[in-house]
N, C-alpha and C. Protein backbone atom coordinates (compact mmCIF):
# COMPACT_ATOMS: atom_id res chain seq x y z
N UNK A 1 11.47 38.10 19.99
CA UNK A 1 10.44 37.86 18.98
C UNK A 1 11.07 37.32 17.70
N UNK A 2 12.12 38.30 17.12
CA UNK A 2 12.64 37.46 16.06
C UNK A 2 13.46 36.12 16.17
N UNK A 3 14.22 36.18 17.25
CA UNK A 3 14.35 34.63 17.78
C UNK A 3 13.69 33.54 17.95
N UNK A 4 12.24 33.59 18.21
CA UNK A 4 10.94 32.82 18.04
C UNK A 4 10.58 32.43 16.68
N UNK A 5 10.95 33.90 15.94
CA UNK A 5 10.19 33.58 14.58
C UNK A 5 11.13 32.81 14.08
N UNK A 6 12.75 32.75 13.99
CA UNK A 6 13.40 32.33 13.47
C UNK A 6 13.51 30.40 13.95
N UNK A 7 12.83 30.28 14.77
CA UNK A 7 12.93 28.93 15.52
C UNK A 7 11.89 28.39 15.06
N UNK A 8 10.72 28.76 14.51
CA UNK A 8 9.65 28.50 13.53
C UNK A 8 9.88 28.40 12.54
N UNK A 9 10.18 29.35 11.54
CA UNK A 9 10.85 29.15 10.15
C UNK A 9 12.14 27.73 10.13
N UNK A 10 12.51 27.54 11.24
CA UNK A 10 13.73 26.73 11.00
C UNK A 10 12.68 24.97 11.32
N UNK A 11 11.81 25.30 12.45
CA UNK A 11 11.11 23.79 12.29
C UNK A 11 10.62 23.52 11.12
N UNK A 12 9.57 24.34 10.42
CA UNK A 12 8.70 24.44 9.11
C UNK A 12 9.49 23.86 8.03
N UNK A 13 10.94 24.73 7.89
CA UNK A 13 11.92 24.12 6.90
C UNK A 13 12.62 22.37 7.40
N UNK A 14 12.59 22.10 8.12
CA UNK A 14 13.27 20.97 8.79
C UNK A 14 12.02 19.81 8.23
N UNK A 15 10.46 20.12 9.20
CA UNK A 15 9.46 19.71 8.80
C UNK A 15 9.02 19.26 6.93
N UNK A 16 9.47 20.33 6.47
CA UNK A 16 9.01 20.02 4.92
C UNK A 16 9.90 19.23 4.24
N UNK A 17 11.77 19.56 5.05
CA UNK A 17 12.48 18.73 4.34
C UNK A 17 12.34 17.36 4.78
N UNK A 18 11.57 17.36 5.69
CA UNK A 18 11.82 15.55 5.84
C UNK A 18 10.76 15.43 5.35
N UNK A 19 9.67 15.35 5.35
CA UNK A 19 8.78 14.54 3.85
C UNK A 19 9.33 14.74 2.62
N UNK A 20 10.04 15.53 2.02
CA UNK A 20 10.50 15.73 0.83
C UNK A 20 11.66 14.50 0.70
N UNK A 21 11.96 14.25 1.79
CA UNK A 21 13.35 13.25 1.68
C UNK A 21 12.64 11.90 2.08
N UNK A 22 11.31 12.08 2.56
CA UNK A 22 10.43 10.84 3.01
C UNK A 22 9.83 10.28 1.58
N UNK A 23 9.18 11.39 0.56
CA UNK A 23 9.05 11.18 -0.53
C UNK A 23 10.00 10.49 -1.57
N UNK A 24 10.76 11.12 -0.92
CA UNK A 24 12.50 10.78 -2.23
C UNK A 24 12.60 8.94 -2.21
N UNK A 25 12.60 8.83 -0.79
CA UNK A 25 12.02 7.35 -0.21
C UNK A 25 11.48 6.55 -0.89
N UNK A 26 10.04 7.23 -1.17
CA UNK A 26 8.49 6.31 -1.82
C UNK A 26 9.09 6.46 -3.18
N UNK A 27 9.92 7.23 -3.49
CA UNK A 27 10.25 6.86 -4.79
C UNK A 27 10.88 6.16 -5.05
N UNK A 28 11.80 5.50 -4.55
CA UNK A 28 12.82 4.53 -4.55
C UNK A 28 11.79 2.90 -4.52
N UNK A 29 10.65 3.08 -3.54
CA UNK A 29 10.06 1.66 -3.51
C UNK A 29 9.09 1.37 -4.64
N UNK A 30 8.19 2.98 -5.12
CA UNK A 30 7.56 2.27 -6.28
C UNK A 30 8.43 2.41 -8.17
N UNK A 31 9.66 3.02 -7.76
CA UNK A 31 10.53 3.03 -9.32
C UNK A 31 10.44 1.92 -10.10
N UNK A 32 10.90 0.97 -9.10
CA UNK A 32 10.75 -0.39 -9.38
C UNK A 32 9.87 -1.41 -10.09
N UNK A 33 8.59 -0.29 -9.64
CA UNK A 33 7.33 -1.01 -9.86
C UNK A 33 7.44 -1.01 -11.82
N UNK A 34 7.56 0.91 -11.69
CA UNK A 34 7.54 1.17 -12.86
C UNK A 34 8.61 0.19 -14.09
N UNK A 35 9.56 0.01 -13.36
CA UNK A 35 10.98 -0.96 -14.07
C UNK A 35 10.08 -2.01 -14.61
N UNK A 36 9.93 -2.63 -14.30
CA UNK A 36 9.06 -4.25 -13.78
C UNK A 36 7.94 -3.89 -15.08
N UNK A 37 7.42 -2.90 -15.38
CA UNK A 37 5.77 -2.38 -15.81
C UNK A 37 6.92 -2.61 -17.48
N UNK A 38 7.81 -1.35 -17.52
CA UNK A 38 8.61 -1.24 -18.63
C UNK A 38 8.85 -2.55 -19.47
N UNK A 39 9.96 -3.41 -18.39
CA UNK A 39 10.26 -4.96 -18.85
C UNK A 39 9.27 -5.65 -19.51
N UNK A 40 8.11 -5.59 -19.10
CA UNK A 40 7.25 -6.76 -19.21
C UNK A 40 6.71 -5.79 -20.48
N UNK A 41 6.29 -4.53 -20.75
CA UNK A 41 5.77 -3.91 -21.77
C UNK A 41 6.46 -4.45 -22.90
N UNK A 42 7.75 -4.40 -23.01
CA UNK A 42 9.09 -4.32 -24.16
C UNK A 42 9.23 -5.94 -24.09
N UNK A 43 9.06 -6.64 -23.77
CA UNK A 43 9.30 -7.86 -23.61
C UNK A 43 8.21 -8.37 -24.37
N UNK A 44 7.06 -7.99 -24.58
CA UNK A 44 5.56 -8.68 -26.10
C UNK A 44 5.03 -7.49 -25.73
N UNK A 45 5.18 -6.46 -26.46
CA UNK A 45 4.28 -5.51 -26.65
C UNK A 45 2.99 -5.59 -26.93
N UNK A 46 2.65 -6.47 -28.50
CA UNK A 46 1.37 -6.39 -28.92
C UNK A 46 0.68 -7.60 -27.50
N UNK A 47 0.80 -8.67 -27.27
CA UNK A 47 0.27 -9.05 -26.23
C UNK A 47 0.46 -8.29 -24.66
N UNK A 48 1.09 -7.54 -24.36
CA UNK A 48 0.65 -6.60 -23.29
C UNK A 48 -0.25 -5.97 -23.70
N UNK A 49 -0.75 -5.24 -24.39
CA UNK A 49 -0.94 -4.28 -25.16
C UNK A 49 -2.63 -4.81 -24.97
N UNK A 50 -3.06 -6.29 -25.89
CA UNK A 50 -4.22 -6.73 -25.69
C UNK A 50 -4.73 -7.24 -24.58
N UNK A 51 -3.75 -7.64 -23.88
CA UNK A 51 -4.37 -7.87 -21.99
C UNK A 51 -4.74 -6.49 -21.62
N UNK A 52 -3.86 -5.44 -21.90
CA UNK A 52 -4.73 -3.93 -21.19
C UNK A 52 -6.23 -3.21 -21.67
N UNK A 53 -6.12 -3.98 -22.68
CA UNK A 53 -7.20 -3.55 -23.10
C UNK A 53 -8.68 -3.92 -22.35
N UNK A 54 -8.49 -4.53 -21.43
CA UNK A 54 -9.08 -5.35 -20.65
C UNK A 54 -9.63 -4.99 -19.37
N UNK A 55 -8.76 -3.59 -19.26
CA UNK A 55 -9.19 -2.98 -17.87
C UNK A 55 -9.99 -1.72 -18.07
N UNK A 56 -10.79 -1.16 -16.79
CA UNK A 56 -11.94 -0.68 -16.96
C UNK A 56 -11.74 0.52 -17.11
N UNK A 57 -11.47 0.87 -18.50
CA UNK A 57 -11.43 2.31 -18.70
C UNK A 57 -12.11 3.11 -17.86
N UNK A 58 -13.66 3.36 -18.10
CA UNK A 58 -14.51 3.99 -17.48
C UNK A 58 -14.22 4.26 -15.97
N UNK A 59 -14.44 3.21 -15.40
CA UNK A 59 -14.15 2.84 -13.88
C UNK A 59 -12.41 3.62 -13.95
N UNK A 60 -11.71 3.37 -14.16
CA UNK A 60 -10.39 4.00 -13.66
C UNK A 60 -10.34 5.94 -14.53
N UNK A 61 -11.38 6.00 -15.03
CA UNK A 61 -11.16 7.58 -15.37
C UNK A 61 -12.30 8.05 -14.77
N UNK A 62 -13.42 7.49 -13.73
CA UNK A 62 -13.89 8.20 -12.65
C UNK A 62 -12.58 8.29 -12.02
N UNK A 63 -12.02 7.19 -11.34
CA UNK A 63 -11.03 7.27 -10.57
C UNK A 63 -9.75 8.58 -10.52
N UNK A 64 -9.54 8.77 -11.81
CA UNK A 64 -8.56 9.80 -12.15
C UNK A 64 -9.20 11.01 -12.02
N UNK A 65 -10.58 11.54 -12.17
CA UNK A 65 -11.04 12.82 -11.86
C UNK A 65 -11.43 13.18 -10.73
N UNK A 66 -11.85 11.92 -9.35
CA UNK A 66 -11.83 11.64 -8.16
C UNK A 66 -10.51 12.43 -7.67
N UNK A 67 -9.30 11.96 -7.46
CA UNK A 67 -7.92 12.14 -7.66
C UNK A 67 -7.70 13.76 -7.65
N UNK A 68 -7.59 13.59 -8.99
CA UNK A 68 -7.41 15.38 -9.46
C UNK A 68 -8.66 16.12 -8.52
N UNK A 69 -9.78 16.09 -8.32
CA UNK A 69 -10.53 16.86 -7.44
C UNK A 69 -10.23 16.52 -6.02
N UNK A 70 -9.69 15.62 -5.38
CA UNK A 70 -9.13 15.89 -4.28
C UNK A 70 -8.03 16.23 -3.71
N UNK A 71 -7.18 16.38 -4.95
CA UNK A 71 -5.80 17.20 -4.93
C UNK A 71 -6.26 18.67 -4.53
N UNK A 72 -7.18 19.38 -5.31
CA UNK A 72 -7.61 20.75 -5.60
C UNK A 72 -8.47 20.90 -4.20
N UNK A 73 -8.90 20.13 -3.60
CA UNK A 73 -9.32 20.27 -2.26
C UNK A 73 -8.68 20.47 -1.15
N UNK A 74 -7.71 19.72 -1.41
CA UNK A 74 -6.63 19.56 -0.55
C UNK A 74 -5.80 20.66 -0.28
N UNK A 75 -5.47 21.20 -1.45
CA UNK A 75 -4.77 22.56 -1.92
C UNK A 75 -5.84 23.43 -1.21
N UNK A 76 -7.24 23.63 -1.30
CA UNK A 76 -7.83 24.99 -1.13
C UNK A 76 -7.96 24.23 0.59
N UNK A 77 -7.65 23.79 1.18
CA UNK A 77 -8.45 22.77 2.73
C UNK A 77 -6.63 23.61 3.32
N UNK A 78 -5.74 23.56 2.68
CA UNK A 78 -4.05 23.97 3.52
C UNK A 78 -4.53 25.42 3.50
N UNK A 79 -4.95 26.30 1.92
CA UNK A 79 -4.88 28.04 2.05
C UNK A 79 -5.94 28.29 3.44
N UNK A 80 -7.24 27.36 3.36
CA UNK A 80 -8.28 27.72 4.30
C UNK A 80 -7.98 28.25 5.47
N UNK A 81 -7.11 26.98 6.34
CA UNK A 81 -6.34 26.86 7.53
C UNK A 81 -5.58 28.23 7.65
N UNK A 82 -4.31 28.38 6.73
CA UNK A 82 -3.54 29.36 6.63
C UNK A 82 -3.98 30.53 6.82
N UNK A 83 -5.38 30.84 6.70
CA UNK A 83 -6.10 32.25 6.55
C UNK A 83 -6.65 32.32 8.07
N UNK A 84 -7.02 30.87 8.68
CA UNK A 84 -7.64 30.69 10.06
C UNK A 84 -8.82 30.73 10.07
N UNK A 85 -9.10 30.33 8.72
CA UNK A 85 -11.20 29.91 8.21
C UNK A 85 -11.07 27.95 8.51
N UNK A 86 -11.61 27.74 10.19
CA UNK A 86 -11.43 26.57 10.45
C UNK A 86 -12.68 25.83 9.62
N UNK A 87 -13.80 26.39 9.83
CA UNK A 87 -15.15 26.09 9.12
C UNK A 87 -14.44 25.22 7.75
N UNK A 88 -14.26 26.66 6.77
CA UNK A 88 -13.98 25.97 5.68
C UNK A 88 -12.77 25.28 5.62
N UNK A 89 -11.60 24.77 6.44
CA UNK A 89 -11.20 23.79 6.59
C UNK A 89 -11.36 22.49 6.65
N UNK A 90 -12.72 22.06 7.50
CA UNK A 90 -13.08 20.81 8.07
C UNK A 90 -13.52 20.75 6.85
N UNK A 91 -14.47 21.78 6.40
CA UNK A 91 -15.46 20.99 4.81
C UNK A 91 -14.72 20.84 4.18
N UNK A 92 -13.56 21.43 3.47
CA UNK A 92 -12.87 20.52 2.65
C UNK A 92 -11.99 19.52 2.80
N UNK A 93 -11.49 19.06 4.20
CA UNK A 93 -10.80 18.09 4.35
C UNK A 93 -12.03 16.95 4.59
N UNK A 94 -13.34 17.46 4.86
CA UNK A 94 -14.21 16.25 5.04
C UNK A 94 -14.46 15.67 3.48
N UNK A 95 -14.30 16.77 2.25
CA UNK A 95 -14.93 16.22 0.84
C UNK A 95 -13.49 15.74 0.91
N UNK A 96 -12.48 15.94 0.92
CA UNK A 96 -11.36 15.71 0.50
C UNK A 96 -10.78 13.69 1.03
N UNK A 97 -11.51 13.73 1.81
CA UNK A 97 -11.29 12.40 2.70
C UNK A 97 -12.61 11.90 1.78
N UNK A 98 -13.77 12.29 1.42
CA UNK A 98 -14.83 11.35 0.88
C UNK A 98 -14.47 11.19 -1.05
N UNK A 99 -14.13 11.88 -1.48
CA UNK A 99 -13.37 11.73 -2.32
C UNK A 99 -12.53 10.78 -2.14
N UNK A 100 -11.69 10.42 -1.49
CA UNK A 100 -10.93 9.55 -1.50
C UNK A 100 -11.31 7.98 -0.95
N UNK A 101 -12.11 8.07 -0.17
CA UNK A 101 -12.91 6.42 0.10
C UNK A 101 -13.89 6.25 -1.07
N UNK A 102 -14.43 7.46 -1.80
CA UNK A 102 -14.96 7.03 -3.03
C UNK A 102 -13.94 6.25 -3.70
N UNK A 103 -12.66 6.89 -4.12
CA UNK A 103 -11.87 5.85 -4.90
C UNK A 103 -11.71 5.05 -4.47
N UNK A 104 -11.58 4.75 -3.16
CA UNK A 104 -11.14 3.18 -2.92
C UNK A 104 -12.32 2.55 -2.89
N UNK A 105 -13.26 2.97 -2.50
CA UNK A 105 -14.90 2.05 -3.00
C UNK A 105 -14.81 1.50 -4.55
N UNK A 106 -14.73 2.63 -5.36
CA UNK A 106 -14.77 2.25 -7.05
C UNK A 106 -13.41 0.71 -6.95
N UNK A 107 -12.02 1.09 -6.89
CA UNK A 107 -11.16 0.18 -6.81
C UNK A 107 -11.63 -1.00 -6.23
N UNK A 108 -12.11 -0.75 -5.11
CA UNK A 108 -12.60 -2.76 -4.44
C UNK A 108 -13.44 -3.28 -5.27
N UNK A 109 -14.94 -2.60 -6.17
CA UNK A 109 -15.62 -3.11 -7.02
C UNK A 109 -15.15 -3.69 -8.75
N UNK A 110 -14.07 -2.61 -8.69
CA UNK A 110 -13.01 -3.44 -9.95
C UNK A 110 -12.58 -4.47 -9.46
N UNK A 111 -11.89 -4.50 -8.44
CA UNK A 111 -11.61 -5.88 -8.18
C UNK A 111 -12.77 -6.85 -8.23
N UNK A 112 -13.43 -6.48 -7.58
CA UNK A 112 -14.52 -7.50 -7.20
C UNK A 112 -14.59 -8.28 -8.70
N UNK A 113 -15.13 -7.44 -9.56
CA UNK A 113 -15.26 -7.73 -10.83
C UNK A 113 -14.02 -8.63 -11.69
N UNK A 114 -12.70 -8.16 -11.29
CA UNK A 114 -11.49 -8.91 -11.86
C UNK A 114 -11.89 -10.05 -11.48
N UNK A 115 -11.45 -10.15 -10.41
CA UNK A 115 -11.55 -11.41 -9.86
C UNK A 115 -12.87 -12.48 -10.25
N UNK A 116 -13.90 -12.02 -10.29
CA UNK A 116 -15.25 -12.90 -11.13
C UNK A 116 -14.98 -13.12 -12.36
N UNK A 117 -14.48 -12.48 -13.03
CA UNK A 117 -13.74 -12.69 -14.17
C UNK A 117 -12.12 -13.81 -14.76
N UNK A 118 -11.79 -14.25 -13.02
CA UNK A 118 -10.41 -15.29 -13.03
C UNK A 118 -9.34 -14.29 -13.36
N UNK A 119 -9.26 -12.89 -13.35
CA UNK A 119 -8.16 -12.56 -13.90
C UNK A 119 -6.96 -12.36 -12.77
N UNK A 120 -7.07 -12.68 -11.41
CA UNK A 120 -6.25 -12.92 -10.55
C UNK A 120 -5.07 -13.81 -10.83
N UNK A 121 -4.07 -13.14 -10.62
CA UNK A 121 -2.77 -13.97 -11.31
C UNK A 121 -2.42 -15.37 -10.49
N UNK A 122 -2.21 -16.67 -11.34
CA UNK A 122 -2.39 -17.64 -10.63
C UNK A 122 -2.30 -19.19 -11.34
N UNK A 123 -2.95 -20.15 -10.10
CA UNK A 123 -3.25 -21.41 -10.94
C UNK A 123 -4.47 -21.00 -11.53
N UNK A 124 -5.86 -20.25 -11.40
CA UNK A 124 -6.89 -20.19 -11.14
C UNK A 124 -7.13 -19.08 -12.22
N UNK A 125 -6.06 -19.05 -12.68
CA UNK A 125 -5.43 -17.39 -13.96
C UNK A 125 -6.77 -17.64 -14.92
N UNK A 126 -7.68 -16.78 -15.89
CA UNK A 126 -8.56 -17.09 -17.07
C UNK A 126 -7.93 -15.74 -17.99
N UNK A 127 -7.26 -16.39 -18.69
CA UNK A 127 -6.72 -15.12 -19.48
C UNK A 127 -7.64 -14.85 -20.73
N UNK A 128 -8.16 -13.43 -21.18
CA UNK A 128 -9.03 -12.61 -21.54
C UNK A 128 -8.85 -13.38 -22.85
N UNK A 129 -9.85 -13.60 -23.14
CA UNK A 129 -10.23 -14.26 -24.86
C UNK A 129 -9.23 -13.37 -25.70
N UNK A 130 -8.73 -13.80 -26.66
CA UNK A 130 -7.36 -13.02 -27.58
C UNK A 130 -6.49 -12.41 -26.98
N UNK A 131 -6.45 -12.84 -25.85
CA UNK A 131 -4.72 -12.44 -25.14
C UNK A 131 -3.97 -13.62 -24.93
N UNK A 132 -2.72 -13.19 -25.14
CA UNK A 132 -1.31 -14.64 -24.73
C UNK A 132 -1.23 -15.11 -23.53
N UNK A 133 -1.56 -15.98 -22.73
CA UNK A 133 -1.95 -15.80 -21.24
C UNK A 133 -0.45 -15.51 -20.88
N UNK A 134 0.46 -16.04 -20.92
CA UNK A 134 1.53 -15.57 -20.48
C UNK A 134 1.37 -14.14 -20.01
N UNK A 135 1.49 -13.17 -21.21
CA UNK A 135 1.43 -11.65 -20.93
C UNK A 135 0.50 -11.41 -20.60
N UNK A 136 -1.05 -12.38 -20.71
CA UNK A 136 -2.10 -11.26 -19.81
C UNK A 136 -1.88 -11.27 -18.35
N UNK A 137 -1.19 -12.52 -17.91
CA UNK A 137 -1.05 -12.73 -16.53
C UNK A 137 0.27 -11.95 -16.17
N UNK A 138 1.06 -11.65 -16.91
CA UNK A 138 2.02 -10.58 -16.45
C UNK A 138 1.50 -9.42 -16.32
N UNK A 139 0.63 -9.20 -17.36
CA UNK A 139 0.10 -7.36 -17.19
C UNK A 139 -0.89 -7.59 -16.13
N UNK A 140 -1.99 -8.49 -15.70
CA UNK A 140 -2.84 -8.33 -14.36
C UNK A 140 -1.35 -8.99 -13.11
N UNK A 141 -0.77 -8.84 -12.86
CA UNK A 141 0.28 -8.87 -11.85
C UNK A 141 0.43 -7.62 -11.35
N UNK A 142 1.52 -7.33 -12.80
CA UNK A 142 1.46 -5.60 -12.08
C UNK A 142 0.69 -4.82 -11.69
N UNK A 143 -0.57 -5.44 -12.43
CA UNK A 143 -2.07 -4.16 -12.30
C UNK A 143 -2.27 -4.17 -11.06
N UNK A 144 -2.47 -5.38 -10.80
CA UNK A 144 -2.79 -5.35 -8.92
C UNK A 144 -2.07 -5.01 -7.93
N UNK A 145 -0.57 -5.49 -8.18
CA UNK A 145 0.50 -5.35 -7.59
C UNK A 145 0.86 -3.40 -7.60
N UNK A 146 0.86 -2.71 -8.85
CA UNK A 146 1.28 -1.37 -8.33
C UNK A 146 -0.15 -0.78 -7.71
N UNK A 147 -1.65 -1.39 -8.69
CA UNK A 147 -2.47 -0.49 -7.90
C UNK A 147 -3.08 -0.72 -6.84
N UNK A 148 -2.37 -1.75 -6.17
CA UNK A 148 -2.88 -2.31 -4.41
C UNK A 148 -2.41 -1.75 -3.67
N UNK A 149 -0.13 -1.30 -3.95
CA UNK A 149 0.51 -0.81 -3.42
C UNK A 149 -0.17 0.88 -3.49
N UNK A 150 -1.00 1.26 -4.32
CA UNK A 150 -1.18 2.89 -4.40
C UNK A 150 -2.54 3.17 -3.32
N UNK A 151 -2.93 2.53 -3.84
CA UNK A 151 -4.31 1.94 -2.52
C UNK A 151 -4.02 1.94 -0.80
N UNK A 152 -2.98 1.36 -0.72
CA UNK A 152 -2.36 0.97 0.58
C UNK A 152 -1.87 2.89 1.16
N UNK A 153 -1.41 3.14 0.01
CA UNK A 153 -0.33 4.60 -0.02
C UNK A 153 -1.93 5.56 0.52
N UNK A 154 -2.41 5.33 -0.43
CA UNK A 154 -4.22 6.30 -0.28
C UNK A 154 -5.00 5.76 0.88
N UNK A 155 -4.87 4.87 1.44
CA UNK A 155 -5.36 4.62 2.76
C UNK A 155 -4.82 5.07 4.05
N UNK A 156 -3.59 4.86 3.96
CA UNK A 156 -2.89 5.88 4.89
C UNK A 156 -3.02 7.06 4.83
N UNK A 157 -3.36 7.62 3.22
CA UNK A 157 -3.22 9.07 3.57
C UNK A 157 -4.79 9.39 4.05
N UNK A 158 -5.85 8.79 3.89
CA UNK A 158 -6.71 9.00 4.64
C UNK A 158 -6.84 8.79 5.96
N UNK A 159 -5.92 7.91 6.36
CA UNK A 159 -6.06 7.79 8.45
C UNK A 159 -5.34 9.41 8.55
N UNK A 160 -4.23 10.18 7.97
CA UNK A 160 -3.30 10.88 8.00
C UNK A 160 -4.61 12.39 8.31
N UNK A 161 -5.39 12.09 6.82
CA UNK A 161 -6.23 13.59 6.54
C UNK A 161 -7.47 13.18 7.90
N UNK A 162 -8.09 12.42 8.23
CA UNK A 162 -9.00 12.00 9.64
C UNK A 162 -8.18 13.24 10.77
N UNK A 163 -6.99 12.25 11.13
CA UNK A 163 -6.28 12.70 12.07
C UNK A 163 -6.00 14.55 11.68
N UNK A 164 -5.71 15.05 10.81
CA UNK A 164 -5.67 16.35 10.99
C UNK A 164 -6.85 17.24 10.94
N UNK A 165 -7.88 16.41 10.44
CA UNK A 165 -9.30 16.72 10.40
C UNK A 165 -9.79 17.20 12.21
N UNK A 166 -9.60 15.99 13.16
CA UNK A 166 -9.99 16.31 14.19
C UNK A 166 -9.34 16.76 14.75
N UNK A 167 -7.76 17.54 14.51
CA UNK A 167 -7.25 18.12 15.55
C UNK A 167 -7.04 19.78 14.63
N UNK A 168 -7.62 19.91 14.34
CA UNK A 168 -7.52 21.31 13.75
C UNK A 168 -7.52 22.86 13.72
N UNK A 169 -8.35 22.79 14.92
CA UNK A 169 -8.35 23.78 15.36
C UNK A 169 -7.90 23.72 16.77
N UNK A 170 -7.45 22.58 17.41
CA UNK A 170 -6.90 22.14 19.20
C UNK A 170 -4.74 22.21 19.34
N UNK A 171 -4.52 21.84 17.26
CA UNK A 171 -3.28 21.68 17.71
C UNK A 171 -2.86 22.88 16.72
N UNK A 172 -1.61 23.55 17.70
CA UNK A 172 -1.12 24.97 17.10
C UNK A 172 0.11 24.77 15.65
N UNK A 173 -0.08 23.52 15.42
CA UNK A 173 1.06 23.34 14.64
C UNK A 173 -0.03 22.34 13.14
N UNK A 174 -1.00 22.76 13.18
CA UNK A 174 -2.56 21.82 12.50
C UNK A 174 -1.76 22.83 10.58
N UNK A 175 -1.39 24.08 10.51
CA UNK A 175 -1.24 24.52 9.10
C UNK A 175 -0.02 24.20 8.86
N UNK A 176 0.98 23.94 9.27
CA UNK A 176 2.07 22.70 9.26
C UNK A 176 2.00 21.62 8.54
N UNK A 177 0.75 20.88 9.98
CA UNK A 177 0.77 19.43 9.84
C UNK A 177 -0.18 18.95 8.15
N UNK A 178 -0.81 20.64 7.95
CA UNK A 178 -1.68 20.09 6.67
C UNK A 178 -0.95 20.68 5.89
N UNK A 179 0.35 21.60 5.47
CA UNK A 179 1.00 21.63 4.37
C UNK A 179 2.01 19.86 4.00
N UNK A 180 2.24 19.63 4.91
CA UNK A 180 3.05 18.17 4.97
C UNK A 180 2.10 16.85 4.93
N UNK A 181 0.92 16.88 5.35
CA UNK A 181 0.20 15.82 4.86
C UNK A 181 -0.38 16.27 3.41
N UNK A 182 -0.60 17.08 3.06
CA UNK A 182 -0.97 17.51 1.52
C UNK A 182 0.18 17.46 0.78
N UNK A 183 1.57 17.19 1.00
CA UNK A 183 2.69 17.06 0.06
C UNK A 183 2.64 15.36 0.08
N UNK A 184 2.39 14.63 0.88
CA UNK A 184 1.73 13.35 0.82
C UNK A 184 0.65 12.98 -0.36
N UNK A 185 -0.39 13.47 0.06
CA UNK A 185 -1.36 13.24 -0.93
C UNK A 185 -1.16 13.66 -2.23
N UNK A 186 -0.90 14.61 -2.71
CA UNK A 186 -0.92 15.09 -3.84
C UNK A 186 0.66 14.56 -4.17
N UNK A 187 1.66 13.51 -3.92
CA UNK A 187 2.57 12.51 -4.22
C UNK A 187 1.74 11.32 -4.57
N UNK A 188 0.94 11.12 -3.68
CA UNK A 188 -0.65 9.60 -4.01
C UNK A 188 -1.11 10.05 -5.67
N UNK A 189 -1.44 11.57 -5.59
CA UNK A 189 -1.92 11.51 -6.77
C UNK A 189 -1.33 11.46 -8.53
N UNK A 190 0.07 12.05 -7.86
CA UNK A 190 1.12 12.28 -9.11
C UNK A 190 1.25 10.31 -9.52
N UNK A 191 1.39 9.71 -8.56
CA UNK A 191 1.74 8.14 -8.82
C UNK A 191 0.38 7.88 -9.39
N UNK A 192 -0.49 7.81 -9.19
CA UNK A 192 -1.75 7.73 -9.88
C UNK A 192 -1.70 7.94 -11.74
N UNK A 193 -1.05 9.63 -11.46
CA UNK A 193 -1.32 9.98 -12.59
C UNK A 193 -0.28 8.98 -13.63
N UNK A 194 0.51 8.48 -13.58
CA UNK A 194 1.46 7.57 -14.29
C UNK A 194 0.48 6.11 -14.27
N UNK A 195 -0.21 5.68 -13.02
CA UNK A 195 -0.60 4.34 -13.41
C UNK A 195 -1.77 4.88 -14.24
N UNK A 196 -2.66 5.44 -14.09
CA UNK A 196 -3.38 5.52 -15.20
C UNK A 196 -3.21 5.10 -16.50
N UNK A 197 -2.23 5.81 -16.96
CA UNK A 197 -2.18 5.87 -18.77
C UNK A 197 -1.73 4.23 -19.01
N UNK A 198 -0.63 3.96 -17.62
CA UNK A 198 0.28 2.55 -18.31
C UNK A 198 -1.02 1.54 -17.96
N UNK A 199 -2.11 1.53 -17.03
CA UNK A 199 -3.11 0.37 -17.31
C UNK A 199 -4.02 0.78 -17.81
N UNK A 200 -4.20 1.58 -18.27
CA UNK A 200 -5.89 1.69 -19.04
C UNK A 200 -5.90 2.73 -20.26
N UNK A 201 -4.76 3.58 -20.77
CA UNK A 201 -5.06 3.85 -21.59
C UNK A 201 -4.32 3.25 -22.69
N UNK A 202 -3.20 2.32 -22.10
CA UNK A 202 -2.20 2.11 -23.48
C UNK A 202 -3.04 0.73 -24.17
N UNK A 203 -2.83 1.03 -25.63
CA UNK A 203 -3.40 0.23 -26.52
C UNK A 203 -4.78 0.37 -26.92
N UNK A 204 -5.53 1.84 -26.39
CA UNK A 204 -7.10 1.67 -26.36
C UNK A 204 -6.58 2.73 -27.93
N UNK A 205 -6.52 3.61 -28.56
CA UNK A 205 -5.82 3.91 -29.81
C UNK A 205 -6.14 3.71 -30.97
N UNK A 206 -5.41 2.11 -30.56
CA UNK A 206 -5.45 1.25 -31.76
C UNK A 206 -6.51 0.04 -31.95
């Protein structure tokens, strides 16, 4: 028996350290992003500064309370499992997954909107009345560029939360598989919480 238990405790730990070192990973690919965000900030501040002003506050701080409430779902959807309340498992991994195609619904309609607007970086570029186009087209680069890459990150983690959704109560290893897909998501959301402030709140202030 304690040989069993100890062969469990040793997958669980093995299991958590490799997303933790899978994470260490995703950090290495979006650091960069952030580098890139820095440069171009410090490089014309006051014209970065007035291209951001440009993005949809409103629309990206639904987005951020979307986020934060499906973190907290996520969190109470792993204790549920852990207790062996499958019921209230599915319901919160089902809000927890609709929460999250909400954000990516809101995100495609910003776009939609960028883009009617020309602010797609380009030949086709319309840089925002009193911005330097240079820097507005640098700051809508990154905008799209880190928040397409976070999008991409949040879409996976929804095929990820589906998939543990329907096997939840069939596979014996389901409070596992949802402590390690919830160290996923709530990584989606910490990166979030950084793009936020650098596209939509810097320069609103002043």
């Amino acid at each position: 028996m304690n040989a069993a238990a100890g062969i469990d405790a040793d997958r669980r730990y093995r299991a958590r350290l490799g997303m933790w070192v899978f994470l260490a990973t995703e950090l290495l690919f979006v650091g960069p992003l952030f580098v890139g965000y820095a440069h171009a900030r410090l490089s014309a501040p006051d014209a970065f500064v007035q291209a951001a002003r440009h993005s949809s506050l409103w629309l990206g701080s639904i987005n951020t309370l979307l986020l934060l409430t499906s973190s907290f779902t996520m969190a109470a959807a792993v204790a549920a499992r852990r207790h062996g309340a499958l019921s209230a498992t599915r319901r919160l991994l089902t809000l927890t997954i609709a929460l999250g195609l909400a954000f990516l619904a809101i995100k495609g309609f910003e776009y939609a909107h960028d883009l009617s607007e020309g602010l797609l970086p380009g030949p086709d570029f319309r840089a925002p009345t009193g911005t330097e186009p240079g820097a507005a087209q640098r700051y809508f680069f990154l905008y799209f560029l880190c928040t397409g890459v976070h999008a991409v990150h949040l879409a996976i983690g929804l095929v990820l939360l589906a998939v543990l959704r329907s096997r939840i109560a069939s596979d014996a290893d389901a409070p596992l598989r949802g402590e390690i897909t919830a160290l996923y998501w709530h990584f989606i959301d910490v990166v979030w919480i950084f793009l936020f402030p650098a596209f939509y709140l810097v320069g609103r202030a002043s």
